[in-house]
PDB file of N, CA and C in Angstrom:
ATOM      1  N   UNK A   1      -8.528  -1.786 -12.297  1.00  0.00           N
ATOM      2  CA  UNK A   1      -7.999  -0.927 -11.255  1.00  0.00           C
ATOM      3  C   UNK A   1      -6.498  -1.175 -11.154  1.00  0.00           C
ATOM      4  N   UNK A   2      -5.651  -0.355 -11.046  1.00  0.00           N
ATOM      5  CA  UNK A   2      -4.236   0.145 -10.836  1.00  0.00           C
ATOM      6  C   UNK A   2      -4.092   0.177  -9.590  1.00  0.00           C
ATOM      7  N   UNK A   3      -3.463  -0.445  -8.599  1.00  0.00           N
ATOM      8  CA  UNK A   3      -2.891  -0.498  -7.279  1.00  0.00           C
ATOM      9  C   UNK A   3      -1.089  -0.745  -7.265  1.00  0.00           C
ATOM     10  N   UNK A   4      -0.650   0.834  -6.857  1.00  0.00           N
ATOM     11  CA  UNK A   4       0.725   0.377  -6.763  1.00  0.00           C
ATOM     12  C   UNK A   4       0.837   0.821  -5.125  1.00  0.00           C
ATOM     13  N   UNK A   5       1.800   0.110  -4.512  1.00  0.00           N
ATOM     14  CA  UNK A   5       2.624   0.427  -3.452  1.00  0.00           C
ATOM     15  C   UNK A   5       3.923   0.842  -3.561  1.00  0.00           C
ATOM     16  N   UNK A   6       4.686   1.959  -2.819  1.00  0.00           N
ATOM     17  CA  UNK A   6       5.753   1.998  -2.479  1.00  0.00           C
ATOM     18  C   UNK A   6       6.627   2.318  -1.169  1.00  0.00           C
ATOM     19  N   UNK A   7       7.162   1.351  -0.902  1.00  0.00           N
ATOM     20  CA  UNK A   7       7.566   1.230   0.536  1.00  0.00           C
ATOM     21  C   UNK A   7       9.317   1.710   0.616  1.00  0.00           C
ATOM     22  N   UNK A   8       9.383   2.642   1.909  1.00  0.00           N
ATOM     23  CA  UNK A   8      10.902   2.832   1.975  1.00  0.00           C
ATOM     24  C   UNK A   8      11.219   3.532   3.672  1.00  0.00           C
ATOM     25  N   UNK A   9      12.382   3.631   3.631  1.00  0.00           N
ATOM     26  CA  UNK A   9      12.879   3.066   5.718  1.00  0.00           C
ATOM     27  C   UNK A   9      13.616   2.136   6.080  1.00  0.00           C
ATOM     28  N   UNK A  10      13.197   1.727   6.441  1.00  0.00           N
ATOM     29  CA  UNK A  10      13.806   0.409   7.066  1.00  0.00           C
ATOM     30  C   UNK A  10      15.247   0.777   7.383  1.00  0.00           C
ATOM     31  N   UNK A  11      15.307  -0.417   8.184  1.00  0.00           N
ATOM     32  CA  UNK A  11      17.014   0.173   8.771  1.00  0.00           C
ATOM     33  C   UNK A  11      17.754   0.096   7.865  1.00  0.00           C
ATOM     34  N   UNK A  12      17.585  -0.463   6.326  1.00  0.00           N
ATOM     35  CA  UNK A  12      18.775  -0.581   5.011  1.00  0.00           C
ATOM     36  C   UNK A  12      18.358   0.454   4.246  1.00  0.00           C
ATOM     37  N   UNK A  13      17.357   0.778   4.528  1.00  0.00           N
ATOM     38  CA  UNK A  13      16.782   2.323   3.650  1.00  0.00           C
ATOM     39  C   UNK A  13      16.426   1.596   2.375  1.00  0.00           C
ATOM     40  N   UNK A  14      15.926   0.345   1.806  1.00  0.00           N
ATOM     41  CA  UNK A  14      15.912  -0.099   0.627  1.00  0.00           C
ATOM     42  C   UNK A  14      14.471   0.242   0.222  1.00  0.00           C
ATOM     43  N   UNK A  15      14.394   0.692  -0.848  1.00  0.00           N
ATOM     44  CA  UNK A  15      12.637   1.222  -1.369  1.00  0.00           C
ATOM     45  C   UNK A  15      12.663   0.441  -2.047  1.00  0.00           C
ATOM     46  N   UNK A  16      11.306   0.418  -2.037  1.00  0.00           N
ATOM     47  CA  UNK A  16      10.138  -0.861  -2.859  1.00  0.00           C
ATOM     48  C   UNK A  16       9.187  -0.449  -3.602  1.00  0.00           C
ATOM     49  N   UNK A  17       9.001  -0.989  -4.726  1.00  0.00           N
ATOM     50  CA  UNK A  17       7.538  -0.154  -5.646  1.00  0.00           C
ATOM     51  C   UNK A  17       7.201  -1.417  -6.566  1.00  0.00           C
ATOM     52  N   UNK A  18       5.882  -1.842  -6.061  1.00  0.00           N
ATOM     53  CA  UNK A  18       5.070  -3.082  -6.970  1.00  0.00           C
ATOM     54  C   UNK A  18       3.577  -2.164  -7.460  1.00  0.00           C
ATOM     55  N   UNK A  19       3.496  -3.378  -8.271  1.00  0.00           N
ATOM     56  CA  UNK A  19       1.959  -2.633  -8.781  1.00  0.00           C
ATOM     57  C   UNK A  19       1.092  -3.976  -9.359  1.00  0.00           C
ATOM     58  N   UNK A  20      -0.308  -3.690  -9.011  1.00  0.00           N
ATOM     59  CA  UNK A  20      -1.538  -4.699  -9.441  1.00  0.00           C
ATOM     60  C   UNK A  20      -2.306  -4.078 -10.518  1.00  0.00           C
ATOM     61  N   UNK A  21      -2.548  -4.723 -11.407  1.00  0.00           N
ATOM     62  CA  UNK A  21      -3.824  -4.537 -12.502  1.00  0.00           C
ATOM     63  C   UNK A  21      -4.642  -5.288 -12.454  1.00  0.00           C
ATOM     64  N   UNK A  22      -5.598  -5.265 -11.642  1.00  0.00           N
ATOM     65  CA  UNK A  22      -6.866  -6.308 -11.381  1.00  0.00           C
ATOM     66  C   UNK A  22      -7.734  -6.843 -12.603  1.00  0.00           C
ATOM     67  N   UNK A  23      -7.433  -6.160 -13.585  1.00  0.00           N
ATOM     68  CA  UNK A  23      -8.421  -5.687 -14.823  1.00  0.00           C
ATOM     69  C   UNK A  23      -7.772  -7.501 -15.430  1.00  0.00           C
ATOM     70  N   UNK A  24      -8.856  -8.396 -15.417  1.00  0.00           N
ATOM     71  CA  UNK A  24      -8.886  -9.292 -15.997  1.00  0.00           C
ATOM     72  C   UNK A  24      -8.786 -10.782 -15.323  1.00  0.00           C
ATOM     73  N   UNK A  25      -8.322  -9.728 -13.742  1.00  0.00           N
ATOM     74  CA  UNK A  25      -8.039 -11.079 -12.752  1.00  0.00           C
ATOM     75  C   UNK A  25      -9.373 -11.977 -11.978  1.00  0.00           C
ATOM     76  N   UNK A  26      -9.362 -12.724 -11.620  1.00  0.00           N
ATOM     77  CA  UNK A  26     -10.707 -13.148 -11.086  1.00  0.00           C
ATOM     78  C   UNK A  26     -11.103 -12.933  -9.938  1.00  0.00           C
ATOM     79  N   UNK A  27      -9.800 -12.498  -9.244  1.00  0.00           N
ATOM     80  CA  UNK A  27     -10.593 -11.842  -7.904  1.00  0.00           C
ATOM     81  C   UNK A  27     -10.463 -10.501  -7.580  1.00  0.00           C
ATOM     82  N   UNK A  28     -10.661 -10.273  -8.844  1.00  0.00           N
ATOM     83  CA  UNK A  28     -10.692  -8.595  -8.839  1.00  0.00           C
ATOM     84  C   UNK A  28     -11.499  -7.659  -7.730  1.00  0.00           C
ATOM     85  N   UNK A  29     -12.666  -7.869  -7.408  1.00  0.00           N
ATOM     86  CA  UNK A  29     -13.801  -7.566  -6.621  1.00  0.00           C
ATOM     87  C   UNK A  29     -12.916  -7.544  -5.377  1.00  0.00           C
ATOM     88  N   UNK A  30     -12.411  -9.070  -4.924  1.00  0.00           N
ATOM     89  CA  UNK A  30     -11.245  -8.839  -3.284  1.00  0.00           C
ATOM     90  C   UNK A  30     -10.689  -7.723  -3.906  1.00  0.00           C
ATOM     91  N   UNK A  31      -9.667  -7.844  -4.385  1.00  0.00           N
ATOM     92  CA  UNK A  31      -8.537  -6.483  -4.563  1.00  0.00           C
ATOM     93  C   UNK A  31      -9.358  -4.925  -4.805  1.00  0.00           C
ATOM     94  N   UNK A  32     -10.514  -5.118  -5.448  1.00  0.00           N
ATOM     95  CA  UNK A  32     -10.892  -3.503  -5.007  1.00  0.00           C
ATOM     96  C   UNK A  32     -11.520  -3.232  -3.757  1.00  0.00           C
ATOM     97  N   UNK A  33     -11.723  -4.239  -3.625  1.00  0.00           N
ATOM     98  CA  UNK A  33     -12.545  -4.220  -1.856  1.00  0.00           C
ATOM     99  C   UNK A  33     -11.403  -4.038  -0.395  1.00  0.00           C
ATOM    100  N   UNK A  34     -10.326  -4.432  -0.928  1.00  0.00           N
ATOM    101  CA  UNK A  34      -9.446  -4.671   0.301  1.00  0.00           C
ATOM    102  C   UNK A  34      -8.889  -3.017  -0.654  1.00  0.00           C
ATOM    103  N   UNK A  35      -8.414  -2.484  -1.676  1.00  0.00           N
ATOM    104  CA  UNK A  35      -8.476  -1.376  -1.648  1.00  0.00           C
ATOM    105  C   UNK A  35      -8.680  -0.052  -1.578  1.00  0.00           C
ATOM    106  N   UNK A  36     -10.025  -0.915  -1.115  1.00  0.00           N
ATOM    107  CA  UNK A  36     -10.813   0.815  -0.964  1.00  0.00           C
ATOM    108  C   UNK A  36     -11.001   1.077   0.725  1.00  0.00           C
ATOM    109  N   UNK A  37     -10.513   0.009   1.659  1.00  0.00           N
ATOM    110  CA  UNK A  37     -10.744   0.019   2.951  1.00  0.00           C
ATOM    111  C   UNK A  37      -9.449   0.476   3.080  1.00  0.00           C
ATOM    112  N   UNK A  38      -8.523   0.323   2.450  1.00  0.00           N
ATOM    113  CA  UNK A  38      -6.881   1.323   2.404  1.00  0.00           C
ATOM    114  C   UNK A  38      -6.933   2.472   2.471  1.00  0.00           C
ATOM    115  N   UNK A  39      -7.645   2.680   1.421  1.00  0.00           N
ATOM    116  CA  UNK A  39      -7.652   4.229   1.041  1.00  0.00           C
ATOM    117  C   UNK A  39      -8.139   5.057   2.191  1.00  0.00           C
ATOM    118  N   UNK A  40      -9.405   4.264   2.579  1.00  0.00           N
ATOM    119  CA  UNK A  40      -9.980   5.080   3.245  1.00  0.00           C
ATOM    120  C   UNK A  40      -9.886   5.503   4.628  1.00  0.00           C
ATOM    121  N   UNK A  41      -8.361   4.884   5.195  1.00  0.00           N
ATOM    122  CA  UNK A  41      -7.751   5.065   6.859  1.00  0.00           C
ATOM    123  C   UNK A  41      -6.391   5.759   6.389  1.00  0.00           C
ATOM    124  N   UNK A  42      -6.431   5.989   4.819  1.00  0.00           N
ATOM    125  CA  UNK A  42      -4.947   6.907   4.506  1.00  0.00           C
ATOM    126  C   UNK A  42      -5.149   8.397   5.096  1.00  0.00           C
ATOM    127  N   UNK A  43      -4.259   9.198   5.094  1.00  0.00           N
ATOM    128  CA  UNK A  43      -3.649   9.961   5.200  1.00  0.00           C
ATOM    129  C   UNK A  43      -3.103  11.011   3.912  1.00  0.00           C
ATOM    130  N   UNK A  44      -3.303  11.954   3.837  1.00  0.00           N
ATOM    131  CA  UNK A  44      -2.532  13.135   2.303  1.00  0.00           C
ATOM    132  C   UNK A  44      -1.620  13.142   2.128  1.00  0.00           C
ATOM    133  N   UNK A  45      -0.867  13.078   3.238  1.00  0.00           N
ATOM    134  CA  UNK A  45       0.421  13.735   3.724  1.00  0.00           C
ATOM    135  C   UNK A  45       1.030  12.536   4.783  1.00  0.00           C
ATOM    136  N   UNK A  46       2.357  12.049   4.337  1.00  0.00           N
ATOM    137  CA  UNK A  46       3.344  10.784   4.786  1.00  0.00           C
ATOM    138  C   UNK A  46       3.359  11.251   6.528  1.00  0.00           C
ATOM    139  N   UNK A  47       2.576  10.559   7.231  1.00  0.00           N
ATOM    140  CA  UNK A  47       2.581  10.260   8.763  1.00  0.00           C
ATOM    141  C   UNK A  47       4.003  10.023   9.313  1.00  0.00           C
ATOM    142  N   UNK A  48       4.587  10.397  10.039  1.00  0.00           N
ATOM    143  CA  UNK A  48       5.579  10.354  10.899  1.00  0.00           C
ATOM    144  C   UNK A  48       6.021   9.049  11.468  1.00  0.00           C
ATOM    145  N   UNK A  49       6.821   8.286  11.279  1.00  0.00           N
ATOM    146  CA  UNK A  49       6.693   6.691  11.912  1.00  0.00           C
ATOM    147  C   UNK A  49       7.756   6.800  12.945  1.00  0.00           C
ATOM    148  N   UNK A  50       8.230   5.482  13.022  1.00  0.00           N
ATOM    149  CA  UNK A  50       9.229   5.002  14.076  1.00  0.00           C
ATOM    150  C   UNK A  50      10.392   5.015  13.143  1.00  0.00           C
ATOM    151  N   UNK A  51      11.652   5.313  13.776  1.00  0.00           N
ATOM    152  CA  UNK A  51      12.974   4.981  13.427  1.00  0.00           C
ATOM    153  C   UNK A  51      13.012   3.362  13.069  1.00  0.00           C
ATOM    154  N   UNK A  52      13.973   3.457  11.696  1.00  0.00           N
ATOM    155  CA  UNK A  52      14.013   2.148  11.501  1.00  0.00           C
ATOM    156  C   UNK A  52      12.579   1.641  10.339  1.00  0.00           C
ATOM    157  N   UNK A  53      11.509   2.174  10.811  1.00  0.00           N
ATOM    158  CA  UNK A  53      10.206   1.484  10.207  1.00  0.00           C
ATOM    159  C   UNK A  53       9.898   1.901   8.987  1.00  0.00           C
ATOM    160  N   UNK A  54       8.917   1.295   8.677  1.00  0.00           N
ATOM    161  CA  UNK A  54       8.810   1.622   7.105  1.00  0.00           C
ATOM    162  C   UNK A  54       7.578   2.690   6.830  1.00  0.00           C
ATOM    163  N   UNK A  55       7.404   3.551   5.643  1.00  0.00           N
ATOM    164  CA  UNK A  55       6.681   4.288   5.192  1.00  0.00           C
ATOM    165  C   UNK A  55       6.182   3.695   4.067  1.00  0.00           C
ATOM    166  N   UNK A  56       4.885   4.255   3.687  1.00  0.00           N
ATOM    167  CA  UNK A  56       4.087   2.921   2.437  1.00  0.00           C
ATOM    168  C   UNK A  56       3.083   4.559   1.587  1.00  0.00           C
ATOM    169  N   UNK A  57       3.297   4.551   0.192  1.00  0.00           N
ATOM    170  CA  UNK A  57       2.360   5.109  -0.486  1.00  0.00           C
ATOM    171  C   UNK A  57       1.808   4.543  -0.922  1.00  0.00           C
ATOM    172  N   UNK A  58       0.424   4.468  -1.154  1.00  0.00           N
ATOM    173  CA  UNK A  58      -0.959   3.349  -1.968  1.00  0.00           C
ATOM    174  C   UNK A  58      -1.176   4.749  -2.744  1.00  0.00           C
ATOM    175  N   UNK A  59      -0.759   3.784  -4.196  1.00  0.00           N
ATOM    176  CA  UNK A  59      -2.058   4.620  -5.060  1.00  0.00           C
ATOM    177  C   UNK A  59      -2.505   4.061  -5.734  1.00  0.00           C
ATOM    178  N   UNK A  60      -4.211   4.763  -5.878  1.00  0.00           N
ATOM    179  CA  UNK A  60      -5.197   3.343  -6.656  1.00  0.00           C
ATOM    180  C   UNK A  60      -6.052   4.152  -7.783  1.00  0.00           C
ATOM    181  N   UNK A  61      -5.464   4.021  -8.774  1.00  0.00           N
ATOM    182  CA  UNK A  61      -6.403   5.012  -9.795  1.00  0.00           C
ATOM    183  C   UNK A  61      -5.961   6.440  -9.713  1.00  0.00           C
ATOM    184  N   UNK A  62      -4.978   6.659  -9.865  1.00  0.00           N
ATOM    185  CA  UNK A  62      -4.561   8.137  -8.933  1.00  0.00           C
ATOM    186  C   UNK A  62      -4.637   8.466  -8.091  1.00  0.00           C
ATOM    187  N   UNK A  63      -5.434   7.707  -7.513  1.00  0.00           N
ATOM    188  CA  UNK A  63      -5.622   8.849  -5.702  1.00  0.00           C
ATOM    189  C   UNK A  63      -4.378   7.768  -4.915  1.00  0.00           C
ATOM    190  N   UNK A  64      -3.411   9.102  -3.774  1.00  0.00           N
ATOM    191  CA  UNK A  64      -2.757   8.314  -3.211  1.00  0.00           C
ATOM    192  C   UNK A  64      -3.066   8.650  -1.852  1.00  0.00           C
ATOM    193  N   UNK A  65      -2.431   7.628  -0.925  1.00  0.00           N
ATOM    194  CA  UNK A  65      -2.602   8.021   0.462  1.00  0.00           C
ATOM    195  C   UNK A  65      -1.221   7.318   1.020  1.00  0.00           C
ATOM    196  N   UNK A  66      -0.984   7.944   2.344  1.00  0.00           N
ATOM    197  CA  UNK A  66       0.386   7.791   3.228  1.00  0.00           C
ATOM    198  C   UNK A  66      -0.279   7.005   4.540  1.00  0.00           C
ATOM    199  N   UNK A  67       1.015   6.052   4.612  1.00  0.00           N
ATOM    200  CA  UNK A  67       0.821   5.575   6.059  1.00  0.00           C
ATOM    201  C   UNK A  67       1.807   5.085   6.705  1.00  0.00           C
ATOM    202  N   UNK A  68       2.243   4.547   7.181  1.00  0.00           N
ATOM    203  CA  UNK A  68       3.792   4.154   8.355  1.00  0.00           C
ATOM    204  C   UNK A  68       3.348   2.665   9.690  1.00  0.00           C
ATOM    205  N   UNK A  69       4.485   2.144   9.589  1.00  0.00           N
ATOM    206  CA  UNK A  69       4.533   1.494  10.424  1.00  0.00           C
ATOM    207  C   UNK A  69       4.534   2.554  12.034  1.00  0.00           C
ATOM    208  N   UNK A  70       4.071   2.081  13.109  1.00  0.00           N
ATOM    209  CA  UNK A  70       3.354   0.885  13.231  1.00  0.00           C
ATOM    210  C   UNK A  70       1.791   1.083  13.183  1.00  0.00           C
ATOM    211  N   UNK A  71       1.279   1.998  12.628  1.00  0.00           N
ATOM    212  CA  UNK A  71       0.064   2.759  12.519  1.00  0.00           C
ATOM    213  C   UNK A  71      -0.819   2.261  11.175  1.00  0.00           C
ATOM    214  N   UNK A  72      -0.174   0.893  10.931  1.00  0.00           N
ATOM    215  CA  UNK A  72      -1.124   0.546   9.779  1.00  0.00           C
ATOM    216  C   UNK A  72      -2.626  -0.136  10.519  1.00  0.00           C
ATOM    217  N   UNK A  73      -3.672  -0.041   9.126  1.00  0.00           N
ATOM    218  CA  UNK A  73      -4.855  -0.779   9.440  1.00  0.00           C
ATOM    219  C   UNK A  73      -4.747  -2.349   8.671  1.00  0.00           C
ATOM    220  N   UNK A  74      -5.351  -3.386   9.546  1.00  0.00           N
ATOM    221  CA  UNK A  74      -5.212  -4.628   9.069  1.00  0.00           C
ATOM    222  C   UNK A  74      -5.311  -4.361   7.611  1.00  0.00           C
ATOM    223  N   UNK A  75      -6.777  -3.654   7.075  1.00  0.00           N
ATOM    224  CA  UNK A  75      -6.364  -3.384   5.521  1.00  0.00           C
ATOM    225  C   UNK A  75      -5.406  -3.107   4.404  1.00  0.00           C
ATOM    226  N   UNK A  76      -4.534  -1.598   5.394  1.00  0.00           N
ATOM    227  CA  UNK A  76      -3.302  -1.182   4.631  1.00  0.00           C
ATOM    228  C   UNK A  76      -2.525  -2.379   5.058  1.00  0.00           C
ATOM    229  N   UNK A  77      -2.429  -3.154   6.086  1.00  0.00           N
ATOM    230  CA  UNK A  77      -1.344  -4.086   6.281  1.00  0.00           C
ATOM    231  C   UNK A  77      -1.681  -5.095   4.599  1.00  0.00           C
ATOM    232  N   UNK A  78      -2.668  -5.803   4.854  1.00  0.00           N
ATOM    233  CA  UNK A  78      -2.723  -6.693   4.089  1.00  0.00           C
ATOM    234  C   UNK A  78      -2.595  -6.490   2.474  1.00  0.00           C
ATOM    235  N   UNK A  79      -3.197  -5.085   2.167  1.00  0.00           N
ATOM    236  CA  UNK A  79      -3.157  -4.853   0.647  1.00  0.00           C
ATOM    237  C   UNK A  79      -1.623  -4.593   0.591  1.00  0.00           C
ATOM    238  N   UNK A  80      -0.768  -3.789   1.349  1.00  0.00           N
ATOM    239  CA  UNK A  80       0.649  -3.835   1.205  1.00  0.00           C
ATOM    240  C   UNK A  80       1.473  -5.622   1.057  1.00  0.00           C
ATOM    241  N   UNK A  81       1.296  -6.018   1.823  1.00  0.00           N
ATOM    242  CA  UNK A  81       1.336  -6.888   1.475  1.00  0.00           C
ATOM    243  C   UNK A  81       1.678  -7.901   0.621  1.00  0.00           C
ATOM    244  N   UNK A  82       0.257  -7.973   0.279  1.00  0.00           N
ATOM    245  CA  UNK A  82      -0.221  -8.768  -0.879  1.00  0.00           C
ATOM    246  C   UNK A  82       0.255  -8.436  -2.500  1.00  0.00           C
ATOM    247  N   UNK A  83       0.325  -6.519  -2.627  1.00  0.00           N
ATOM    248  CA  UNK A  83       1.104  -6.256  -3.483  1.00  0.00           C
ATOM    249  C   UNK A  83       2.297  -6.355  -3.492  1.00  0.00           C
ATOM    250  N   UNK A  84       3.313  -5.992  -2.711  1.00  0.00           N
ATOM    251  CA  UNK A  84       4.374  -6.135  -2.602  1.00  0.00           C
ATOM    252  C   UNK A  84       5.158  -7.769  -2.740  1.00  0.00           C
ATOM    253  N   UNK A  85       3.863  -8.889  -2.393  1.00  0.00           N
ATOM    254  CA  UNK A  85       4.717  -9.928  -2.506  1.00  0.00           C
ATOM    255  C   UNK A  85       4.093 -10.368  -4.414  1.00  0.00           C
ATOM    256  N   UNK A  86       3.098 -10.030  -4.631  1.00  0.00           N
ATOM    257  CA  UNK A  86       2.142 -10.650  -6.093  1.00  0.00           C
ATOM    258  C   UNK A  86       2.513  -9.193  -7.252  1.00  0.00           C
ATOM    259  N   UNK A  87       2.740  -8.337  -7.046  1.00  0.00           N
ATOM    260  CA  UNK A  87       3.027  -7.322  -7.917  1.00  0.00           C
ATOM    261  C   UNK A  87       4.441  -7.443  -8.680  1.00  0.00           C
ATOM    262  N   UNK A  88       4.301  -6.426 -10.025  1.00  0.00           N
ATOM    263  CA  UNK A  88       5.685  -6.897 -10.958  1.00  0.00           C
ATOM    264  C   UNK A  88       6.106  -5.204 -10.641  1.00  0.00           C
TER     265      UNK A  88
END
């Protein structure tokens, strides 16, 4: 599975884009599991946030979804996250 994030906003406006390939990792099963509880509180279409805050695209296998601070789910919080700090 393919999990990229890309994050952009913030008060420096700096965008971000990491990506996971689970395919070989050992805790692959977490990462599709914490990705599919992402997906599934996304959004089609980039949600409206707060000034200043950040906007986040997940896409996992092609399918993408939109979400925004401060309207994330512990899920989208954590898979953002987790990619953004473990992703190349």
């Amino acid at each position: 599975m393919r999990i990229q994030v890309s994050r952009t906003g913030g008060f420096a406006g700096i965008a971000r884009h990491r990506e996971i390939d689970t395919a070989g990792r050992a805790d692959a099963q977490e990462w599709e599991a914490l990705a599919g509880s992402a997906l599934a509180d996304g959004r089609a279409a980039a949600p409206g946030g707060v000034p200043d805050g950040f906007s986040y695209r997940i896409t996992v296998d092609g399918r993408t979804v939109h979400c925004a601070d401060p309207r994330l789910t512990d899920a989208q919080r954590a898979l953002i996250s987790r990619v953004l700090k473990e992703g190349a």
